[in-house]
N, C-alpha and C. Protein backbone atom coordinates (compact mmCIF):
# COMPACT_ATOMS: atom_id res chain seq x y z
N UNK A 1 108.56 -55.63 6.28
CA UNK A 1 108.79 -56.39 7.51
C UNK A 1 109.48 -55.51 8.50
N UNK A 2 109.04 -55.69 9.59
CA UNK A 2 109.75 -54.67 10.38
C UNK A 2 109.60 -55.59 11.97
N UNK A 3 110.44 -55.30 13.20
CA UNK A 3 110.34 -56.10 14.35
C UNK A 3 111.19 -54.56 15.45
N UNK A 4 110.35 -54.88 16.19
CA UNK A 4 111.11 -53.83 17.85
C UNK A 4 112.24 -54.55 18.45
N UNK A 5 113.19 -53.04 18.79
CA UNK A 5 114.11 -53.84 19.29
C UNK A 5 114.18 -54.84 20.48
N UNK A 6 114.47 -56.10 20.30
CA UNK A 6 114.56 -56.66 21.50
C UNK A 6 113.67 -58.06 20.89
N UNK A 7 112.96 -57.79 19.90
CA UNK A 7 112.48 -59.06 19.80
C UNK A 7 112.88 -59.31 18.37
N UNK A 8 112.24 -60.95 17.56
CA UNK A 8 113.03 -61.30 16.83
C UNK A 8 111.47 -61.68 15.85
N UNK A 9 112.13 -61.83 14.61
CA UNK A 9 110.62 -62.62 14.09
C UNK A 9 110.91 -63.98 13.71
N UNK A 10 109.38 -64.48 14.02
CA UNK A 10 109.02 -65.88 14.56
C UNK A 10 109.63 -66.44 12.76
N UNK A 11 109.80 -67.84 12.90
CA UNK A 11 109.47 -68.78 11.85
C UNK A 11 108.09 -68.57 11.16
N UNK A 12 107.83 -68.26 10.00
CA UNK A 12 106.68 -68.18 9.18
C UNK A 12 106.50 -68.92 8.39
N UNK A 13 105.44 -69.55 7.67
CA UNK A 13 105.07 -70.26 6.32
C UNK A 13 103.48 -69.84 6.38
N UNK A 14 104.13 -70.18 4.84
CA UNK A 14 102.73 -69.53 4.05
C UNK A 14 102.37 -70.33 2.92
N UNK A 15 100.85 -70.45 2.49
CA UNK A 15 100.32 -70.78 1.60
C UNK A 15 99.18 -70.39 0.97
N UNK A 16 98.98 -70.31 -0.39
CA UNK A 16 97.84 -69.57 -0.70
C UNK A 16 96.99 -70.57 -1.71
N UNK A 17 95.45 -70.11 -1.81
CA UNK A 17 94.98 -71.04 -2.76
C UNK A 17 94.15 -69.64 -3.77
N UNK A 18 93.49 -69.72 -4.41
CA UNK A 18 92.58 -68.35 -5.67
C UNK A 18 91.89 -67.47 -4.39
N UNK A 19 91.74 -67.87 -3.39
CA UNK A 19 90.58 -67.27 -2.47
C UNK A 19 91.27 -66.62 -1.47
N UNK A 20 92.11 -67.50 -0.26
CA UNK A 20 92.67 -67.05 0.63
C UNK A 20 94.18 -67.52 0.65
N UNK A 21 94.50 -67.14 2.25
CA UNK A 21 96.12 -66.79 1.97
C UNK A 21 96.20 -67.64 3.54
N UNK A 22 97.40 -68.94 3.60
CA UNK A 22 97.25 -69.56 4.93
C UNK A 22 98.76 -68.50 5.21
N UNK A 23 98.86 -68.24 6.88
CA UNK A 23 99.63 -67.64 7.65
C UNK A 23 99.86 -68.99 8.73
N UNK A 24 101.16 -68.81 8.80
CA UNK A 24 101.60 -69.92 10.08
C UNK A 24 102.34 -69.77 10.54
N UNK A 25 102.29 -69.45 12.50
CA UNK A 25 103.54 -68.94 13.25
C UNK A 25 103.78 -70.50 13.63
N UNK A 26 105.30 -70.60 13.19
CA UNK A 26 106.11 -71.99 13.56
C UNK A 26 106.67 -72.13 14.93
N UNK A 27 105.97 -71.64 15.77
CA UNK A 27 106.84 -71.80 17.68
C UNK A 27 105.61 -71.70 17.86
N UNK A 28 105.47 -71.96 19.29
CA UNK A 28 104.54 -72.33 20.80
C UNK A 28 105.16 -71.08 20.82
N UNK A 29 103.44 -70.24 21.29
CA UNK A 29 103.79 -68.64 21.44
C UNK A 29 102.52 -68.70 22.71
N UNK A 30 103.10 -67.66 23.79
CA UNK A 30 101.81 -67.02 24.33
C UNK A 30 101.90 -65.71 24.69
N UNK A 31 100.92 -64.92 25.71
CA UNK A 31 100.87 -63.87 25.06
C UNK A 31 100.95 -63.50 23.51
N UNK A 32 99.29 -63.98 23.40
CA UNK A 32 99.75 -63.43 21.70
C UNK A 32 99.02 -62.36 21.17
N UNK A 33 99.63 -61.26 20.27
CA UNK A 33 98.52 -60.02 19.82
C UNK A 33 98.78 -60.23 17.83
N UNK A 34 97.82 -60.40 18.02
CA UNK A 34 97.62 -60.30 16.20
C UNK A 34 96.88 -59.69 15.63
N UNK A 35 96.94 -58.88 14.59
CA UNK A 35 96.46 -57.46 13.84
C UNK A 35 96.23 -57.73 12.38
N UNK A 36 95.47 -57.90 11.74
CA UNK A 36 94.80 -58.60 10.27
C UNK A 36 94.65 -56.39 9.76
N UNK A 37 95.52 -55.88 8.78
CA UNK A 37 94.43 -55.12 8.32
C UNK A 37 94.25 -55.47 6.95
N UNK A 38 93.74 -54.66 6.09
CA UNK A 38 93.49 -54.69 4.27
C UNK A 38 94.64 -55.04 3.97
N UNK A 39 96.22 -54.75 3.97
CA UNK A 39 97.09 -55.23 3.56
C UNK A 39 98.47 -55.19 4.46
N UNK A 40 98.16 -56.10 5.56
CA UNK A 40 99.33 -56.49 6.64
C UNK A 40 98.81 -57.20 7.66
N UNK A 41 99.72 -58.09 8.44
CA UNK A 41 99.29 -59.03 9.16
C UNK A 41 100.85 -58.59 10.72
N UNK A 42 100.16 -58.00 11.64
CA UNK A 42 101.04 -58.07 12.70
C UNK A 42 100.77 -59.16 13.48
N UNK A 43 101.95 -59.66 14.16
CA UNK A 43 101.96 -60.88 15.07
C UNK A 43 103.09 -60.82 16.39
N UNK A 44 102.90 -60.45 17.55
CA UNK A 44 103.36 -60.82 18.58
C UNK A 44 103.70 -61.08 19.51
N UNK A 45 104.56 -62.24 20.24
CA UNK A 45 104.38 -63.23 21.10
C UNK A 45 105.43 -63.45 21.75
N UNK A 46 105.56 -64.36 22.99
CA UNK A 46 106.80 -64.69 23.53
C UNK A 46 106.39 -66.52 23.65
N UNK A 47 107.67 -66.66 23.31
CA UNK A 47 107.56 -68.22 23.63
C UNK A 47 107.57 -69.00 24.70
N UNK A 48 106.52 -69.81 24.45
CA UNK A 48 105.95 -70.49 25.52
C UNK A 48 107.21 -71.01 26.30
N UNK A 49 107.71 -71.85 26.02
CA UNK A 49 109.20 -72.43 26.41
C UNK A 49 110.27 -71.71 27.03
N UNK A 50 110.31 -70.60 26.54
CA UNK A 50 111.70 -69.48 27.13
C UNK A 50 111.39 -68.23 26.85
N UNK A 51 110.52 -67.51 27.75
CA UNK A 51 110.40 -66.29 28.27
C UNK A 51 110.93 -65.02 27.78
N UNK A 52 111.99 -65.76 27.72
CA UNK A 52 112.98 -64.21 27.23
C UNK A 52 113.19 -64.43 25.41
N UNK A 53 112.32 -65.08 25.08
CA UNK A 53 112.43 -64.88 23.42
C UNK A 53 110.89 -64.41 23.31
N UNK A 54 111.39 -62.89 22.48
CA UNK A 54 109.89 -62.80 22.17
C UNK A 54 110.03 -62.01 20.76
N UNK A 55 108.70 -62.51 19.84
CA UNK A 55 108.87 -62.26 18.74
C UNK A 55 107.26 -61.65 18.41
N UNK A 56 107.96 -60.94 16.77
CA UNK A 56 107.06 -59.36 16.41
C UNK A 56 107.93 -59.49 15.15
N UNK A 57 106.97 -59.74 14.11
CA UNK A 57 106.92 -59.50 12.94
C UNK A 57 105.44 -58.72 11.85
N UNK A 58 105.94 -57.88 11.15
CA UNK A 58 104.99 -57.03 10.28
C UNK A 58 104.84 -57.57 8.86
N UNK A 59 104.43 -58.12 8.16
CA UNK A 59 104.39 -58.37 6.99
C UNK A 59 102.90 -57.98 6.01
N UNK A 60 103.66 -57.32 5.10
CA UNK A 60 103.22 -56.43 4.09
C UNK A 60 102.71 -57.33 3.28
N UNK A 61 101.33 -57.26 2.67
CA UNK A 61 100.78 -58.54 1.58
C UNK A 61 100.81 -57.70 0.38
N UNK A 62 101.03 -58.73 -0.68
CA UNK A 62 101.55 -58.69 -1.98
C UNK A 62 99.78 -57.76 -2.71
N UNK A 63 98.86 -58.05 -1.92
CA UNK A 63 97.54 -58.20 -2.43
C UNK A 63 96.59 -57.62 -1.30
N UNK A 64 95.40 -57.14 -1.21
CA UNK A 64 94.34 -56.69 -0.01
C UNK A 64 93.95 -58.06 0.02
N UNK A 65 93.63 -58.31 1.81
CA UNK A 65 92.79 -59.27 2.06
C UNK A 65 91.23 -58.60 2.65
N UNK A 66 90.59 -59.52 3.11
CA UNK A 66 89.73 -58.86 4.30
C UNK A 66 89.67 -59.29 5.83
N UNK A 67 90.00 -58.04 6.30
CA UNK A 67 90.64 -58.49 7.79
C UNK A 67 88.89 -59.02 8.62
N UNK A 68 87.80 -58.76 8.16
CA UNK A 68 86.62 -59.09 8.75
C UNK A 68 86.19 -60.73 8.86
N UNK A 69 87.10 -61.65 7.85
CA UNK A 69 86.54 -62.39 7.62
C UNK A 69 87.76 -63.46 7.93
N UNK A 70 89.25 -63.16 8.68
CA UNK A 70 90.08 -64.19 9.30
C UNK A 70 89.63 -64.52 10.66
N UNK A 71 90.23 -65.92 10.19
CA UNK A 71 90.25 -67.21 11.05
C UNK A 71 91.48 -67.99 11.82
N UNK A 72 91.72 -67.95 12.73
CA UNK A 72 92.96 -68.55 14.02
C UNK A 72 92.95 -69.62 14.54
N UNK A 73 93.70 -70.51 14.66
CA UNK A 73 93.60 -71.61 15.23
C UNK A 73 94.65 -71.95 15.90
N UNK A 74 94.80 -72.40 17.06
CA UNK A 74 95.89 -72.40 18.16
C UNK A 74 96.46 -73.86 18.32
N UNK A 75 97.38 -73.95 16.95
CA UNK A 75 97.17 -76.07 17.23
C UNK A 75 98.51 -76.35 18.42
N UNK A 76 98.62 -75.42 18.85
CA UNK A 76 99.69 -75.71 20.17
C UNK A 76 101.30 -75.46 20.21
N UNK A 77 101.68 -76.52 19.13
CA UNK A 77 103.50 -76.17 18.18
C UNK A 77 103.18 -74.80 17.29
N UNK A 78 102.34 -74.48 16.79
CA UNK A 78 102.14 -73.51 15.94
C UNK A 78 100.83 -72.70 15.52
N UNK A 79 100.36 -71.58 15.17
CA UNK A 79 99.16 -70.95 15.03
C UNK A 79 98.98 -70.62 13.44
N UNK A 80 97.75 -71.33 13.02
CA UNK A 80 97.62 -70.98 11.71
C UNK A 80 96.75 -69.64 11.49
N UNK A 81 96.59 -69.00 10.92
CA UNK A 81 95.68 -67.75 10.36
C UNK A 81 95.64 -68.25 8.84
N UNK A 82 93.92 -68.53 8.89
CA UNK A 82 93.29 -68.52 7.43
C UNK A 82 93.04 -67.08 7.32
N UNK A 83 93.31 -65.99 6.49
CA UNK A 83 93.16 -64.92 5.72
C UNK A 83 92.71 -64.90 4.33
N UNK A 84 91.12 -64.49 3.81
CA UNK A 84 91.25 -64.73 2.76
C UNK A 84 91.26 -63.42 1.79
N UNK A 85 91.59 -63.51 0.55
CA UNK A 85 91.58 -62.18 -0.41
C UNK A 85 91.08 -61.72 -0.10
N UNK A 86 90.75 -60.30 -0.53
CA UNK A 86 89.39 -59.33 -0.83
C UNK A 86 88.75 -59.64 -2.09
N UNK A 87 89.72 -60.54 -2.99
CA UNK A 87 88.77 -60.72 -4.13
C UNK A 87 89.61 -62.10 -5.13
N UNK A 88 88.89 -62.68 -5.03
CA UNK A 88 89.48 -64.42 -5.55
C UNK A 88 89.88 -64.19 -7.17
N UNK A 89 91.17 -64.44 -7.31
CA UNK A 89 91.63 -64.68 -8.23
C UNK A 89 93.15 -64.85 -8.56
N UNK A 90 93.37 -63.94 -9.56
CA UNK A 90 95.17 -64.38 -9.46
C UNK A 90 95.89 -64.44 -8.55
N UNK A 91 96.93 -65.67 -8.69
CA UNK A 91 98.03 -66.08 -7.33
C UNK A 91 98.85 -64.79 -7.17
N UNK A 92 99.41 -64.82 -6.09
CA UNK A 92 100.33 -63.93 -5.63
C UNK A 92 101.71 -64.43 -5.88
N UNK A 93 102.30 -63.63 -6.30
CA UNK A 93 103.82 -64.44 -6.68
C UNK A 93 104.58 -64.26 -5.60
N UNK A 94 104.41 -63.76 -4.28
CA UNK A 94 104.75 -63.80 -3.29
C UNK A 94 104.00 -63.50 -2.09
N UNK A 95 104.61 -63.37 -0.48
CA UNK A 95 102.95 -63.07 0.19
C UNK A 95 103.68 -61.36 0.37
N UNK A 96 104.80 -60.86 0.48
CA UNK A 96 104.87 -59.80 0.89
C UNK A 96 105.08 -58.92 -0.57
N UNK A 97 105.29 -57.66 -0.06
CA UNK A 97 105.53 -56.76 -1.02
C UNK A 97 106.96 -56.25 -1.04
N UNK A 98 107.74 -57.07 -0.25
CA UNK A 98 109.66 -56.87 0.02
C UNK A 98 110.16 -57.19 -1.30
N UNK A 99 111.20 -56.74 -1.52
CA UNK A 99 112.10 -56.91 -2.38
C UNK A 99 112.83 -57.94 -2.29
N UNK A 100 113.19 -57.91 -1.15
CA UNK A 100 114.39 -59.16 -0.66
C UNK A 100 113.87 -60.40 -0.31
N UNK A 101 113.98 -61.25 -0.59
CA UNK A 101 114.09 -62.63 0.66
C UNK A 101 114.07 -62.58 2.19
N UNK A 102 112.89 -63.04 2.55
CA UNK A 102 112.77 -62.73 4.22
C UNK A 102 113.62 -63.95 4.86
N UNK A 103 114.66 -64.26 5.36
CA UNK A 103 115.08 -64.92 5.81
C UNK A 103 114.17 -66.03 6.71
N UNK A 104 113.11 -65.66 7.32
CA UNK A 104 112.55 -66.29 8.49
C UNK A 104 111.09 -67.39 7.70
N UNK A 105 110.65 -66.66 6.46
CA UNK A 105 109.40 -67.14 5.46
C UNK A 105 110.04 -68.05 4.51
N UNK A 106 109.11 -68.94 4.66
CA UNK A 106 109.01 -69.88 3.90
C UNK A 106 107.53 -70.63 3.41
N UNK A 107 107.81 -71.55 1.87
CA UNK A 107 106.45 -71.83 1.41
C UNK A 107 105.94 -72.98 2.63
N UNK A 108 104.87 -72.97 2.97
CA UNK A 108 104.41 -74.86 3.31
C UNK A 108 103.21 -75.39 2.31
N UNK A 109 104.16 -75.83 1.94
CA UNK A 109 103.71 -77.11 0.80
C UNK A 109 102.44 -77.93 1.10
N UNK A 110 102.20 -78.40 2.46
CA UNK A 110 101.45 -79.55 2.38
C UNK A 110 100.13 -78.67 2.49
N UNK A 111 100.10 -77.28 2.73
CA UNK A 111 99.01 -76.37 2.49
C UNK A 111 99.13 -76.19 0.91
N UNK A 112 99.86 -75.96 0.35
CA UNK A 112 99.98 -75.29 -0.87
C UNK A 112 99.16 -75.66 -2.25
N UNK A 113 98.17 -74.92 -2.73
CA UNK A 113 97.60 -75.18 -4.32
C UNK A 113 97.55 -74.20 -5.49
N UNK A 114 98.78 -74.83 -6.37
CA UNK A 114 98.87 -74.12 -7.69
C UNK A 114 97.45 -73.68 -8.07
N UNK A 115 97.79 -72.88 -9.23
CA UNK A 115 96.30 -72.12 -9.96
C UNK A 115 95.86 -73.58 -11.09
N UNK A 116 96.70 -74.33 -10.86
CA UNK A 116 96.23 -75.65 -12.12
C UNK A 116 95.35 -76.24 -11.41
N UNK A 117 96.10 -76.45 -9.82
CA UNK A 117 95.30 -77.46 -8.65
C UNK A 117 93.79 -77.17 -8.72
N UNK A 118 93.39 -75.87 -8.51
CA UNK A 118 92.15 -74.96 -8.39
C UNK A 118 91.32 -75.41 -9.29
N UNK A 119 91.69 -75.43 -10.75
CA UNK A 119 90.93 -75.59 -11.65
C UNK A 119 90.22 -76.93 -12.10
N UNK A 120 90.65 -78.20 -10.95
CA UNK A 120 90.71 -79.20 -11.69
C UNK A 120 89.21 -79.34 -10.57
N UNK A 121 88.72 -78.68 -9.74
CA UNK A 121 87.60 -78.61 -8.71
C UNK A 121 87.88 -78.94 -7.11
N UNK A 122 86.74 -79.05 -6.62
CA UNK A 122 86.76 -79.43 -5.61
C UNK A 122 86.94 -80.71 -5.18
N UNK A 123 87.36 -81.45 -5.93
CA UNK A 123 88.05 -82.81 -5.68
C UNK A 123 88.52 -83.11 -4.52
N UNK A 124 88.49 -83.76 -3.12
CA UNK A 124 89.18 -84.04 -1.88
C UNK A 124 90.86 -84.54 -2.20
N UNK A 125 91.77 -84.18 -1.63
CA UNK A 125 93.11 -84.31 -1.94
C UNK A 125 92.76 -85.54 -1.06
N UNK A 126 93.35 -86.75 -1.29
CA UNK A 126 93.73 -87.71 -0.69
C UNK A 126 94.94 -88.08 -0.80
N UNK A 127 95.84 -87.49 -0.91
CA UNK A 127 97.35 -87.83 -0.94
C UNK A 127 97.56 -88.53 -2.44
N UNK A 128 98.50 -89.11 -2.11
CA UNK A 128 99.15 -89.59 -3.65
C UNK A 128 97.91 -91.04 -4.40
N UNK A 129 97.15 -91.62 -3.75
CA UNK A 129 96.44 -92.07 -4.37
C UNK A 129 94.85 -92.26 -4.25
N UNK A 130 94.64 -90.38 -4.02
CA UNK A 130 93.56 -89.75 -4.32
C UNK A 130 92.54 -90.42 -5.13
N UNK A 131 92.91 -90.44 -6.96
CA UNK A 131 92.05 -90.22 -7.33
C UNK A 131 92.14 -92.26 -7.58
N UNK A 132 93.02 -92.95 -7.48
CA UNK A 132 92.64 -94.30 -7.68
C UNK A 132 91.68 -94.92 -6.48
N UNK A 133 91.90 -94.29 -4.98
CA UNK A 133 90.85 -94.66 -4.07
C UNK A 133 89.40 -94.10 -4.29
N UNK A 134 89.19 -92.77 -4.77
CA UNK A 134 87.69 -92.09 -5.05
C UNK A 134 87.20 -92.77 -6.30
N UNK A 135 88.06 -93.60 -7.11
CA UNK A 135 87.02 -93.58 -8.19
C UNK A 135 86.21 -95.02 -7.90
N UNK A 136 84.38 -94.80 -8.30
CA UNK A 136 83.86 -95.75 -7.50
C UNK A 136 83.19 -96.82 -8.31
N UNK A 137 83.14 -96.77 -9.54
CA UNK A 137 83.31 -97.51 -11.02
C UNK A 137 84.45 -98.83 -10.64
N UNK A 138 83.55 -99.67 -11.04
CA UNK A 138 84.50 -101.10 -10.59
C UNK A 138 84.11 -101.73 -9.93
N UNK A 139 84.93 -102.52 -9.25
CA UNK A 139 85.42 -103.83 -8.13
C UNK A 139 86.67 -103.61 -7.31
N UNK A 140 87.05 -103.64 -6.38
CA UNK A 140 88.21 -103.77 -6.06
C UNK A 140 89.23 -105.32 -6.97
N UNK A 141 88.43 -105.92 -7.45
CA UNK A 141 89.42 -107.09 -7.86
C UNK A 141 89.50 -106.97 -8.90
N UNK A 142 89.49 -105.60 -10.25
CA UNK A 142 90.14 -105.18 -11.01
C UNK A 142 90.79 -104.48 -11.40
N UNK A 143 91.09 -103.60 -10.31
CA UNK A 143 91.76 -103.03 -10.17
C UNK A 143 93.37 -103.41 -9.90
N UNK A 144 93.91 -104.75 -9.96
CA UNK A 144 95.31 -104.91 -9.90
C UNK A 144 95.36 -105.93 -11.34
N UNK A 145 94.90 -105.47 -12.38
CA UNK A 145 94.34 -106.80 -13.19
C UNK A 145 96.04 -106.60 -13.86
N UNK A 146 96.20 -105.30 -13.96
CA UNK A 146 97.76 -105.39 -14.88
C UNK A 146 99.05 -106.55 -14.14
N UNK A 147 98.72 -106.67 -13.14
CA UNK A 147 99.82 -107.70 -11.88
C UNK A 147 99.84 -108.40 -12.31
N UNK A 148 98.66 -109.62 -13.24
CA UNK A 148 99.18 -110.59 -13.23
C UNK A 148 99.07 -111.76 -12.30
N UNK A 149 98.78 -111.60 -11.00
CA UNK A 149 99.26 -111.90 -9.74
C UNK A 149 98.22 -113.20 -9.81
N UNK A 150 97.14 -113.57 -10.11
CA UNK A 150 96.36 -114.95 -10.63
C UNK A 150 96.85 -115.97 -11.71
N UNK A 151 97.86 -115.00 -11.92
CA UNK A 151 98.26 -116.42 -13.24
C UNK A 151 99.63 -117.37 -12.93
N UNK A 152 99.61 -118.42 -13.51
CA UNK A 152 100.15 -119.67 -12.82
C UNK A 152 101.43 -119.66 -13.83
N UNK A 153 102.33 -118.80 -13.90
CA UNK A 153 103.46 -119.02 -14.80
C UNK A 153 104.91 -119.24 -14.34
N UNK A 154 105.53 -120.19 -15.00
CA UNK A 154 106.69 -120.85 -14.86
C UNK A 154 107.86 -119.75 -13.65
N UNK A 155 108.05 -119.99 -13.10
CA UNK A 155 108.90 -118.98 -12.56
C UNK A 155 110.01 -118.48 -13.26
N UNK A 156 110.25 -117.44 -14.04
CA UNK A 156 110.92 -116.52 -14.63
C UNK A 156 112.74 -116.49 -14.14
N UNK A 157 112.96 -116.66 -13.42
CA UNK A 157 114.59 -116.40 -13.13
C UNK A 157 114.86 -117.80 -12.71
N UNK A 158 114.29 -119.00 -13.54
CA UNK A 158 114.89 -120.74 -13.80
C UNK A 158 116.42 -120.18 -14.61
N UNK A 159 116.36 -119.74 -15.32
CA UNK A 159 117.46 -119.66 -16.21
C UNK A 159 118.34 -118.46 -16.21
N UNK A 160 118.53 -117.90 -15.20
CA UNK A 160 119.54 -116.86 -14.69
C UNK A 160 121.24 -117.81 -14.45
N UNK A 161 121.64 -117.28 -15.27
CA UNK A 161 122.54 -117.47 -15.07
C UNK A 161 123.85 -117.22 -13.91
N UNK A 162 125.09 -117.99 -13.35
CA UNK A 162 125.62 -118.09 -12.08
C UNK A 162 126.07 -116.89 -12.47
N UNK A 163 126.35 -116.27 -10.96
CA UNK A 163 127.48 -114.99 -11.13
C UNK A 163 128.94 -114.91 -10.88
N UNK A 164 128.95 -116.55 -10.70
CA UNK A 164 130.39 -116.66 -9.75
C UNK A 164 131.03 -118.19 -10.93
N UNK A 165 132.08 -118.37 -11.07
CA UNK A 165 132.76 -119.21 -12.01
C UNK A 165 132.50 -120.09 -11.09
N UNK A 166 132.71 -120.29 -9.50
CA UNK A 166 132.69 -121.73 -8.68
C UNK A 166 131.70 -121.90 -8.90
N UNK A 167 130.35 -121.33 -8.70
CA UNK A 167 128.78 -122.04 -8.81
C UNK A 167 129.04 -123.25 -9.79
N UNK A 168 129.25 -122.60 -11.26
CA UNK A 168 129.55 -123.18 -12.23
C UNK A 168 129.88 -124.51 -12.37
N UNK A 169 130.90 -124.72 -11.88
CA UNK A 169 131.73 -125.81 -11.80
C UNK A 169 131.54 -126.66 -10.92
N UNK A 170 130.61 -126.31 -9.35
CA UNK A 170 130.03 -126.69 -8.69
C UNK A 170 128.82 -127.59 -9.25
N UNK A 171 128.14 -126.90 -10.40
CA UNK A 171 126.82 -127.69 -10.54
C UNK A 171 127.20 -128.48 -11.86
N UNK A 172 128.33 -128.43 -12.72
CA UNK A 172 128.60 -129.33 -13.81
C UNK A 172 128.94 -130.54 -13.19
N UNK A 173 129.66 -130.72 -11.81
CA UNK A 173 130.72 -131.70 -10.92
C UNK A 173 130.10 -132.60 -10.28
N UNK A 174 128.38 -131.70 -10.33
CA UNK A 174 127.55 -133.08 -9.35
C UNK A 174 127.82 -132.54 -7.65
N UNK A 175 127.16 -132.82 -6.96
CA UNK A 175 127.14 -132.52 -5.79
C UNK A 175 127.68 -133.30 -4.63
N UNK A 176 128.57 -134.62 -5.23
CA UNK A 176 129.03 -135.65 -4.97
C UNK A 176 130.47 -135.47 -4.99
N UNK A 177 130.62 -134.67 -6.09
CA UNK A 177 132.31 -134.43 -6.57
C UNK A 177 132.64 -133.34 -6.30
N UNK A 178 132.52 -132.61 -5.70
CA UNK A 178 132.62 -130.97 -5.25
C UNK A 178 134.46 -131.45 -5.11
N UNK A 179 134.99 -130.25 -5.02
CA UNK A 179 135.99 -129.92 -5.67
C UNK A 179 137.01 -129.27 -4.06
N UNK A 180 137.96 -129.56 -3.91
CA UNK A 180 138.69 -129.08 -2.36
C UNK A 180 138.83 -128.07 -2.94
N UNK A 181 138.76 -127.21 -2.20
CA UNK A 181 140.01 -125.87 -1.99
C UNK A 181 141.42 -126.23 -1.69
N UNK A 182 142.15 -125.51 -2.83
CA UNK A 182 143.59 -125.73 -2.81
C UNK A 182 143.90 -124.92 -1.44
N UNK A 183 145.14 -125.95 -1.06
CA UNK A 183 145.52 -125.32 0.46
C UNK A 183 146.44 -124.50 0.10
């Protein structure tokens, strides 16, 4: 990682899947110059917002990609770069080749797929109840059959007992004889 004096490096996240490697500058940047080679990704920009911040970061990949075959997308708050391997397979246990902890990088998750994720196919992620909405076997009206929710049974908390000694004594006394508060 390396940056010129005077500028700073941007917020980064990263995510990778067996194939490619996601890159993401976290600020509204313009003026922007970005440099993909076999193994490094230059990036930089000044922010859209305040002029006098401008950022330049170098980062070294853990792995060769191929710079012929990245992809950019300008979603406005931030710029993603799809980068993919030069050759699909084992994860990278990191994206750079630093020793240290880059202060500014971080994972993003909601990109992110383990080598387990990969294997299970091309399955569409639908969030947390993915695979109970795709599966197409059924009815929707058996699907809540464990609820219960059709059956006509006694209501369950008749016989809960008071939590308070006055209830108590309140409902032995009749609702007729209720009891003063001592003055």
């Amino acid at each position: 990682m390396s940056a010129a004096a005077g500028s700073i490096p941007p917020p980064v996240s990263w995510a990778q899947r067996s194939d490619l490697v996601y890159v993401i500058i976290d600020v509204e940047c313009k003026d922007i110059e970005q440099k993909v080679t076999e193994n490094s990704f230059t990036f930089k920009g000044v922010n859209a917002l305040d002029a006098s911040k401008k950022y330049e970061v170098t980062l070294n990949f853990f792995g060769t990609v191929d710079p012929e075959k990245v992809t950019s997308k300008n979603i406005g708050r931030c710029l993603e770069f799809t980068i993919p391997k030069k050759a699909s397979g084992p994860f990278w246990p990191s994206l750079t080749t630093d020793k240290t902890k880059l202060h500014f990088l971080k994972a993003n998750f909601a990109k992110w797929r383990d080598e387990s994720d990969d294997e299970e196919g091309d399955a569409k992620d639908n969030g947390m109840f993915g695979n109970f909405l795709s599966n197409s076997g059924g009815d929707w009206n058996n699907k809540f059959d464990d609820f219960n929710v059709d059956d006509e049974e006694e209501d369950s908390d008749d016989n809960i007992p008071s939590l308070s000694q006055n209830d108590e004594e309140e409902e032995e006394a009749g609702e007729g004889d209720k009891k003063k508060p001592a003055a």
